[in-house]
C-alpha atoms as a PDB file:
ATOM      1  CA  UNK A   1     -31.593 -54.737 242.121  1.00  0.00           C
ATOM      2  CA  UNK A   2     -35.275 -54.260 242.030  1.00  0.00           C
ATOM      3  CA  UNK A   3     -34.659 -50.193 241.225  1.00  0.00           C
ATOM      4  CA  UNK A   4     -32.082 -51.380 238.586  1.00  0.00           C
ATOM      5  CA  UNK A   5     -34.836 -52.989 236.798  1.00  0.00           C
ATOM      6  CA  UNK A   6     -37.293 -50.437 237.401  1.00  0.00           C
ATOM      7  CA  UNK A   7     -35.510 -48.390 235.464  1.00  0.00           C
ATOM      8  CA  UNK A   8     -34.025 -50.836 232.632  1.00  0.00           C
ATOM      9  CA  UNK A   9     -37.809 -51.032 231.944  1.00  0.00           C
ATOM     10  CA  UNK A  10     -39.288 -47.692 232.404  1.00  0.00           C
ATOM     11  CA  UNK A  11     -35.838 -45.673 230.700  1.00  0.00           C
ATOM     12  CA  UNK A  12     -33.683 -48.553 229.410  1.00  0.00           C
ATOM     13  CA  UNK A  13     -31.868 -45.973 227.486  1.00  0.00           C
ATOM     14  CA  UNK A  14     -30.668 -44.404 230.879  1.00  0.00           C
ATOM     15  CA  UNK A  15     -28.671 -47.694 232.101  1.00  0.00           C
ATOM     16  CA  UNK A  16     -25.128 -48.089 232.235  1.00  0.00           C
ATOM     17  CA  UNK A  17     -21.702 -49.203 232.892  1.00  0.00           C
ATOM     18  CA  UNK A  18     -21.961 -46.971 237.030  1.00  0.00           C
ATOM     19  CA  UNK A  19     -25.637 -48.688 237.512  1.00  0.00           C
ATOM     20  CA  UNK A  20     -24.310 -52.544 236.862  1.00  0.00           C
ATOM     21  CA  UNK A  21     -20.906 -51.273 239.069  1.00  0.00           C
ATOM     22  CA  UNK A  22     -23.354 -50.496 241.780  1.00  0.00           C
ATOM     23  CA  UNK A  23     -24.844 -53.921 241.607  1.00  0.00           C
ATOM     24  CA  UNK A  24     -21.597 -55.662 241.654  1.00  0.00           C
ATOM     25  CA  UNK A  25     -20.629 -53.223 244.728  1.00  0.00           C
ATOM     26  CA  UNK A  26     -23.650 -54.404 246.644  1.00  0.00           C
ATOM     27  CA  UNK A  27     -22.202 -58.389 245.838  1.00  0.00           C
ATOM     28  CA  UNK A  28     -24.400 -59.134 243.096  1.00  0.00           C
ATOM     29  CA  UNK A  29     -22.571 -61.412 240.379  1.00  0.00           C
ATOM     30  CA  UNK A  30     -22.645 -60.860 236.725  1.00  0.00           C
ATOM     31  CA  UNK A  31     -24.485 -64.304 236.392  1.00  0.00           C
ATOM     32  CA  UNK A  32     -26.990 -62.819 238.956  1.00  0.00           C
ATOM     33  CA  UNK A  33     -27.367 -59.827 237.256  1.00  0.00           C
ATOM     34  CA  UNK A  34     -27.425 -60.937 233.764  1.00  0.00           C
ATOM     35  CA  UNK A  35     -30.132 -63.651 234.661  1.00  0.00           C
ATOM     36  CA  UNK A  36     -32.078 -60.646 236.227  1.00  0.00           C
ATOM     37  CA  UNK A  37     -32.003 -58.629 232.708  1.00  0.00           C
ATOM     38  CA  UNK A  38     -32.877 -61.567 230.827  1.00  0.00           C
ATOM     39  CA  UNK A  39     -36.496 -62.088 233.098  1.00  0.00           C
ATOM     40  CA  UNK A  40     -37.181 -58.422 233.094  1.00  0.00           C
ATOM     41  CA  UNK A  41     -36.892 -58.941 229.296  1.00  0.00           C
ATOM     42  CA  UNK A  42     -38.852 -61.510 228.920  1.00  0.00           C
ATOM     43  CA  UNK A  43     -41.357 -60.537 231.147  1.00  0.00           C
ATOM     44  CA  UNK A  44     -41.237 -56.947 229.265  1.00  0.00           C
ATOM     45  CA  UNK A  45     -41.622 -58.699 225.805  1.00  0.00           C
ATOM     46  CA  UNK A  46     -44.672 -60.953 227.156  1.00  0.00           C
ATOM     47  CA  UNK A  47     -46.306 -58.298 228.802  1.00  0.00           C
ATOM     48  CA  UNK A  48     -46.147 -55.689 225.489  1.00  0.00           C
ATOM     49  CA  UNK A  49     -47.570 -58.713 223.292  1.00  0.00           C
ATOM     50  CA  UNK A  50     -50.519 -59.202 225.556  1.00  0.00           C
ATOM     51  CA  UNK A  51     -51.207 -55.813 225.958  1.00  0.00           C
ATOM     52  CA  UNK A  52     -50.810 -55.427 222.170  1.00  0.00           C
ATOM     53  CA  UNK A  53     -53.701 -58.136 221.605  1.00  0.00           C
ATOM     54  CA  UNK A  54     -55.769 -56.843 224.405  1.00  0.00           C
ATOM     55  CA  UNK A  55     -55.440 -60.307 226.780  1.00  0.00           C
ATOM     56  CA  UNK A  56     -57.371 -60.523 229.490  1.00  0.00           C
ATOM     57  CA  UNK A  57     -56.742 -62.067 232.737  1.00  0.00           C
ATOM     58  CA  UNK A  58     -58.428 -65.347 233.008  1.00  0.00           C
ATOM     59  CA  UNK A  59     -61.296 -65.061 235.756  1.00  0.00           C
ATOM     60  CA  UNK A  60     -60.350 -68.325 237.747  1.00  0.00           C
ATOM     61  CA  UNK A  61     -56.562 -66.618 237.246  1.00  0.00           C
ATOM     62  CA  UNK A  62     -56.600 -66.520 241.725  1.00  0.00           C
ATOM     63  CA  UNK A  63     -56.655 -70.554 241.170  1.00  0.00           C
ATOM     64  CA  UNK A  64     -53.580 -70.693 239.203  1.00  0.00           C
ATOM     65  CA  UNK A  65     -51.209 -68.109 241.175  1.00  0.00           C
ATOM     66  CA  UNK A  66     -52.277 -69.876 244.577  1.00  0.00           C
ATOM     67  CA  UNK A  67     -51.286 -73.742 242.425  1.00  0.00           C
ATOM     68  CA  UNK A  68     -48.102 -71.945 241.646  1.00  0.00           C
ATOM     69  CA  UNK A  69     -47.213 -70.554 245.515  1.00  0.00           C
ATOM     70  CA  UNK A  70     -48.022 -74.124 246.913  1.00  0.00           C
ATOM     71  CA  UNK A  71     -46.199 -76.234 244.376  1.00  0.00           C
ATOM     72  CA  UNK A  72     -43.968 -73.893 242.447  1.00  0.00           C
ATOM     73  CA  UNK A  73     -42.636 -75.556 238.722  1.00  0.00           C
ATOM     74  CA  UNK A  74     -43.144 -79.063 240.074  1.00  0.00           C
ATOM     75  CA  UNK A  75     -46.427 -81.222 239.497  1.00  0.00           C
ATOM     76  CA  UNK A  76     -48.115 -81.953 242.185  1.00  0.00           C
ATOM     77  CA  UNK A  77     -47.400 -85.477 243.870  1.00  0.00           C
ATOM     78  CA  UNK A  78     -50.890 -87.076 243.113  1.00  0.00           C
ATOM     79  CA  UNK A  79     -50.636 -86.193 239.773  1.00  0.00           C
END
């Protein structure tokens, strides 16, 4: 999957019909795999607009990934 989208970002021209068959060969559904484009695209789209307006990455950005591993989407309970 992962080398899938590798290349549906780097060459998305390049994908087709044998590349999803492979997926579906290794027992990846179509939901699976269509979720999967749909999150590469978004992340592709988000990360083209920030590089477009020259984001940075927040300095206290450690604080926020290491929130996110412990409690994933949810608040925390004493919040």
């Amino acid at each position: 999957m992962l080398a899938f989208l590798e290349q549906l970002c780097r060459s998305p021209e390049t994908v087709d019909k044998e590349g999803i068959a492979t997926l579906r060969a290794a027992g990846i559904s179509t939901a699976a795999i269509r979720e999967a484009v749909y999150v590469c695209a978004l992340f592709s789209t988000i990360t083209r607009i920030a590089d477009a307006l020259e984001w940075a990455i927040p300095p206290n950005f450690g604080q926020s990934v290491d929130a996110l591993t412990k409690f994933g989407y949810k608040l925390p309970p004493f919040l």
